[in-house]
Protein backbone atom coordinates (compact mmCIF):
# COMPACT_ATOMS: atom_id res chain seq x y z
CA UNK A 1 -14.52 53.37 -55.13
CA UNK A 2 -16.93 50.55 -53.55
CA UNK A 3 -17.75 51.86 -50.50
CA UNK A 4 -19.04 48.85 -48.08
CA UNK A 5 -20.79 48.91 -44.48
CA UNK A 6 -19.34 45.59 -42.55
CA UNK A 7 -22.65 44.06 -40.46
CA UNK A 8 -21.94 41.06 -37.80
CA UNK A 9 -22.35 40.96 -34.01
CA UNK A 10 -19.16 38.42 -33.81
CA UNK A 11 -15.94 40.93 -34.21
CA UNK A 12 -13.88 38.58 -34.92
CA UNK A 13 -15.90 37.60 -37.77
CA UNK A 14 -16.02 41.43 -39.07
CA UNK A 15 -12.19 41.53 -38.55
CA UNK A 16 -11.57 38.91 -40.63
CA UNK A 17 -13.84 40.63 -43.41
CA UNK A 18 -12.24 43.41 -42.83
CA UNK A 19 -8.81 42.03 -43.40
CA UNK A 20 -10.19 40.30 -46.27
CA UNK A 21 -11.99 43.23 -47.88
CA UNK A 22 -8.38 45.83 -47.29
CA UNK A 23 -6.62 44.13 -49.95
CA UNK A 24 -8.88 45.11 -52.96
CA UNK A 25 -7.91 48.93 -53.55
CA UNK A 26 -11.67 49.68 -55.24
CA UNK A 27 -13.20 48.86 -51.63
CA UNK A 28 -13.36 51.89 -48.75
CA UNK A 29 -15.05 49.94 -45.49
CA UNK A 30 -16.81 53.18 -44.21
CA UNK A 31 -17.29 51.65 -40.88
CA UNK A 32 -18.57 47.96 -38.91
CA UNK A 33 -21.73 47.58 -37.10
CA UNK A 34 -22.13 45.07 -33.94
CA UNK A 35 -25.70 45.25 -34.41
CA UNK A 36 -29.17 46.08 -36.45
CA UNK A 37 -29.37 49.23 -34.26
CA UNK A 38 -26.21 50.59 -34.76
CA UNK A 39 -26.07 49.56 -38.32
CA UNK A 40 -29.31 51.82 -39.13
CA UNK A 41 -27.10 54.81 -37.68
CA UNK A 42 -24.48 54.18 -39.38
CA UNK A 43 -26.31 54.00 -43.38
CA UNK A 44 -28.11 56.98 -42.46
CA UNK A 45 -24.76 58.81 -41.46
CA UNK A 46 -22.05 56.95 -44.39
CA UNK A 47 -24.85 56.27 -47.35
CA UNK A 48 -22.73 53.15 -47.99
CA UNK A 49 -23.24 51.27 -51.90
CA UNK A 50 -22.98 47.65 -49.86
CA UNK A 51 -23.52 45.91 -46.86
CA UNK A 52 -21.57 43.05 -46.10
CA UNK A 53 -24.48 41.76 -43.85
CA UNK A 54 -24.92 38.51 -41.16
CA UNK A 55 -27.86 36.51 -41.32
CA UNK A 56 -28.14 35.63 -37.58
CA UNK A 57 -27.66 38.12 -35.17
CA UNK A 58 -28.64 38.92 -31.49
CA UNK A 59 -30.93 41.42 -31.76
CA UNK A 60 -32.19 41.35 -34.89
CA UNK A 61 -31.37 38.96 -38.27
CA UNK A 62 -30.26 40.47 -41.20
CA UNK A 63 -33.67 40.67 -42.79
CA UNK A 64 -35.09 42.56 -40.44
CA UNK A 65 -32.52 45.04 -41.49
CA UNK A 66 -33.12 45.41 -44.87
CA UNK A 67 -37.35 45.39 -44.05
CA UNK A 68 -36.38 48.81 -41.80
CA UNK A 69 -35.00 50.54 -45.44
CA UNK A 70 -36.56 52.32 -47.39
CA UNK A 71 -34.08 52.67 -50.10
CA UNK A 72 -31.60 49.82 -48.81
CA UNK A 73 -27.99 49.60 -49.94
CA UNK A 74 -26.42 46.15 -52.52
CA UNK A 75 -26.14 43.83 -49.98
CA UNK A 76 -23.64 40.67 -49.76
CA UNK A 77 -24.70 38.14 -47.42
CA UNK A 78 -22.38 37.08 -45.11
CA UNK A 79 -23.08 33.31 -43.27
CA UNK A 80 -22.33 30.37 -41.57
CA UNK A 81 -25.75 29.18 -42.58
CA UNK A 82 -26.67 27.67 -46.04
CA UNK A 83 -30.15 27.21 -45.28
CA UNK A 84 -31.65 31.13 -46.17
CA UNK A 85 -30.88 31.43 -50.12
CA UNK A 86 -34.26 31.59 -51.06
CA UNK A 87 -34.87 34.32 -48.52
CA UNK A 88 -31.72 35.72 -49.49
CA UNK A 89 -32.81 36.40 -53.50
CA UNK A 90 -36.03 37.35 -52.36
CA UNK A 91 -34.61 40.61 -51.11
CA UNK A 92 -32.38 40.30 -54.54
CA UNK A 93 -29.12 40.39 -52.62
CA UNK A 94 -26.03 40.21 -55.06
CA UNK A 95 -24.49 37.62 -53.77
CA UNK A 96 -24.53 34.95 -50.51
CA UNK A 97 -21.15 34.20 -49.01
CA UNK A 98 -20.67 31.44 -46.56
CA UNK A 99 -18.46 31.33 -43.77
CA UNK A 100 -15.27 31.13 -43.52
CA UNK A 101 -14.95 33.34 -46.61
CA UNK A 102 -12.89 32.11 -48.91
CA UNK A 103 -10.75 35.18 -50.97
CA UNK A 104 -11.75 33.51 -54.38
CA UNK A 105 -15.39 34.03 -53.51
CA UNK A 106 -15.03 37.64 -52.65
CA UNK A 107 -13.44 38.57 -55.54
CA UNK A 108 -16.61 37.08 -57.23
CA UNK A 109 -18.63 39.06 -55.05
CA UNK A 110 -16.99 42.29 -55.39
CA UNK A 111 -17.13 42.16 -59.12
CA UNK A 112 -20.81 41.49 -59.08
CA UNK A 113 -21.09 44.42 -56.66
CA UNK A 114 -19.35 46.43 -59.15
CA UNK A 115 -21.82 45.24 -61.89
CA UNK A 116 -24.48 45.45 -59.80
CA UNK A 117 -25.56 41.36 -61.21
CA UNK A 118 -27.08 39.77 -59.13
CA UNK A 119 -25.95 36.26 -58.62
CA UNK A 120 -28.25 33.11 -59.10
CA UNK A 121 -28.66 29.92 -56.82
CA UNK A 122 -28.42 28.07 -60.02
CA UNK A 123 -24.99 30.16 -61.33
CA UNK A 124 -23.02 29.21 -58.40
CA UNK A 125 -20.20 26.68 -59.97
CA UNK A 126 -18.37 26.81 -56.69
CA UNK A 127 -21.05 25.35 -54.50
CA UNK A 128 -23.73 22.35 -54.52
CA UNK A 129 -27.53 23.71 -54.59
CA UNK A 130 -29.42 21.00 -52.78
CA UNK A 131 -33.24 21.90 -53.37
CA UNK A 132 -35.21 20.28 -50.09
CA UNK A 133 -38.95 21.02 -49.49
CA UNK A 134 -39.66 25.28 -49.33
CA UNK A 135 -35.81 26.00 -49.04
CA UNK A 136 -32.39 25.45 -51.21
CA UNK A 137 -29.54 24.17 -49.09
CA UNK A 138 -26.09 25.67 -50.23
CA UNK A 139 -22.56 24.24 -49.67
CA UNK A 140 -19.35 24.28 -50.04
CA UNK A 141 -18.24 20.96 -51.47
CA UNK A 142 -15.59 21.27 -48.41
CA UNK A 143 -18.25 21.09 -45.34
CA UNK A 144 -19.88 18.30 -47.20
CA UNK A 145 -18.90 15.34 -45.47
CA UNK A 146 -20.51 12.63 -46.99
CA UNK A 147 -23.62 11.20 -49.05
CA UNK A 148 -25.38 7.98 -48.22
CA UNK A 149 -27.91 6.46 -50.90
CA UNK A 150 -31.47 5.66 -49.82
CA UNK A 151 -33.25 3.95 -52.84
CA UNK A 152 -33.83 7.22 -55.49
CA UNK A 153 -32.85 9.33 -52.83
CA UNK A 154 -29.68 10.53 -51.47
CA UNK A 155 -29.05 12.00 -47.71
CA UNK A 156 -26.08 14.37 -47.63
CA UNK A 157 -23.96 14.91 -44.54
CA UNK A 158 -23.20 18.39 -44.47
CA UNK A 159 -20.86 19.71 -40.92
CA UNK A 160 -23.01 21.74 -38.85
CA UNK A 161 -26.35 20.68 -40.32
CA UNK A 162 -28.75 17.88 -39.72
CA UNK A 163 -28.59 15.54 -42.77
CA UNK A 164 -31.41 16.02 -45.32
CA UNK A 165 -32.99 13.39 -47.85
CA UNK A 166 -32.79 14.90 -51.48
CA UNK A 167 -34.53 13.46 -54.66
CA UNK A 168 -31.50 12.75 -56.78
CA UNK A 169 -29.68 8.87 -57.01
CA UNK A 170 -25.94 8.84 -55.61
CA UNK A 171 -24.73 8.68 -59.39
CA UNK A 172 -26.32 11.98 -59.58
CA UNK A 173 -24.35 13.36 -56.90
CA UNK A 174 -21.29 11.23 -58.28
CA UNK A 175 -21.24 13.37 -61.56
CA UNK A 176 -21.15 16.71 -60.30
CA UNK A 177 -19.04 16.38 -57.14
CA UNK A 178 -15.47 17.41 -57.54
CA UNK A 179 -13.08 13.92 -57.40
CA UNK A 180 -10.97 14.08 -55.40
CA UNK A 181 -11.44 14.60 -53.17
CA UNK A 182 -15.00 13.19 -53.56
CA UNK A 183 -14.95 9.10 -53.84
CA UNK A 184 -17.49 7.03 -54.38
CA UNK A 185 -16.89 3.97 -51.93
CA UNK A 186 -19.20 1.50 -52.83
CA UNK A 187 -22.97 1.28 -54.41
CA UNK A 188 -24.33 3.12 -51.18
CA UNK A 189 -21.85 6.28 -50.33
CA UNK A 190 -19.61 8.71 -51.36
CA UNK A 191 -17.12 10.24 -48.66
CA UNK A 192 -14.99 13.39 -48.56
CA UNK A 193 -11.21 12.05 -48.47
CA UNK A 194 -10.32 15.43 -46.44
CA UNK A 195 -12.73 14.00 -43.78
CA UNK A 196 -11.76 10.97 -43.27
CA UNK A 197 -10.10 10.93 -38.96
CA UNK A 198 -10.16 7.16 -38.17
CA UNK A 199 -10.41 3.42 -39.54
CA UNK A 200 -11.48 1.11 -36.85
CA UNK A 201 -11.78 -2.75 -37.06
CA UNK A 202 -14.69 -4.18 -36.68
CA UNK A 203 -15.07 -7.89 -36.86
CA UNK A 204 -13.32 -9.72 -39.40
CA UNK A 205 -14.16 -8.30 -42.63
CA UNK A 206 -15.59 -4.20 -41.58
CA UNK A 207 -13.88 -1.49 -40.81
CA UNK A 208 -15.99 1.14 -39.13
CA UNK A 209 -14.96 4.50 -40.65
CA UNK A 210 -15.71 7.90 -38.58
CA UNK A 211 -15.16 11.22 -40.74
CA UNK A 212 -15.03 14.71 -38.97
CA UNK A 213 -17.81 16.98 -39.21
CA UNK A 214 -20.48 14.54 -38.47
CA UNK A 215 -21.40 12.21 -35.80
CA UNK A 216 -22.49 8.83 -38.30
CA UNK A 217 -20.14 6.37 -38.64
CA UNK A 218 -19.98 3.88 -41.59
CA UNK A 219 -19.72 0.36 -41.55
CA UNK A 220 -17.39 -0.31 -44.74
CA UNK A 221 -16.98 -4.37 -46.41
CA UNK A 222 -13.86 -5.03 -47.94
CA UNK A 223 -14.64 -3.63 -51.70
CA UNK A 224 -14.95 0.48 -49.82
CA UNK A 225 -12.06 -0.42 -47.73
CA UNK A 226 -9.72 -1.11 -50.27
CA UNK A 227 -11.11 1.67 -52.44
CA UNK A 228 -10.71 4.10 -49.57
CA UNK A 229 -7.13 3.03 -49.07
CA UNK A 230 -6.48 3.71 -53.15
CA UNK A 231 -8.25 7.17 -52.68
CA UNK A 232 -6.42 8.45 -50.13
CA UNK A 233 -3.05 6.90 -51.21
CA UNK A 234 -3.70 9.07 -54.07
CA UNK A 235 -5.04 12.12 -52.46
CA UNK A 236 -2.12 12.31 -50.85
């Protein structure tokens, strides 16, 4: 039996964790902490094998945790922030788990738990490692919204983030995004088809094309208009 220590200052976040983490019968969730404080108190007290830990918190991040541990516990990381996964192996946590968790990827991180493997930024097959100056940028191919060429380089929309300039050509990006519901438009972008909200008119020939999660719109000519309406007459 796994026995895991649930660590976020949002409780709706740790209920849904919780609800998550009730279905697997190896787990026991020997108790939730609302803060670093409490959550000290609590390992002491329960001696849990995991944490299932937030990043961000109010009085004290995640990190700060672990640095106040002697002997600390596996610990999961538990996000809605891709930007810490260099910090995150640092401190050779078994896994890094965005937010909203998604069931598949808990099952992945349970059963490294129970191996005690340690996953890689490089191993993760269900996400896109982006690799910007001092820091690795992971996603979910579902909050990327789109990707805009820039000569060699490439700036990726991602929902919640600023975009960031990577050194890898669209065609890179074009090879090892899932499609659909990935589609490259035209010479110059690639757009999620799950984010697409609204097609205005824009003179005679553009469309200008706004896509939730970010606030750029894109000016599309008539070759990425009629490949957008192909795409998502087929995503559908």
């Amino acid at each position: 039996m796994l026995r895991l220590l649930i660590i976020d200052d949002e409780p709706l976040a740790r209920q849904h964790l919780r609800q998550l983490l009730e279905q697997y019968e190896a787990v026991q969730i020997v108790g939730e902490a609302a803060s670093a404080t409490e959550a000290l108190e609590m390992i002491e007290i329960e001696k849990p094998d995991a944490l299932f830990l937030d990043i961000h918190m109010n009085e004290k991040d995640g990190f700060s945790l672990l640095r106040g541990l002697k002997n600390p516990p596996l610990v999961v990381f538990v996000t809605g922030h891709p930007t810490h996964a260099i910090q995150a192996f640092e401190v050779q946590a078994v896994d890094y788990l965005l937010k909203p968790v998604r069931p598949a990827r808990l099952t992945l991180a349970l059963d490294r738990l129970i191996s005690n493997k340690p996953s890689k930024e490089w191993q993760f097959k269900d996400r896109i490692c982006f690799k910007v100056p001092g820091r690795t940028l992971i996603a979910d191919p579902e909050v990327i919204v789109a990707l805009q060429a820039d000569g060699d380089f490439t700036n990726i929309f991602i929902e919640g983030e600023s975009p960031v300039m990577i050194c890898h050509n669209l065609s890179y990006y074009e090879r090892i995004l899932p499609s659909p519901p990935f589609l490259r438009l035209d010479r110059s972008r690639i757009i999620n088809l799950t984010r697409v909200k609204k097609l205005v008119a824009e003179g005679t020939h553009h469309q200008r094309l706004t896509l939730s999660g970010v606030e750029k719109t894109f000016l599309l000519g008539r070759v990425a208009q009629r490949r957008l309406s192909i795409g998502l007459n087929a995503h559908e």
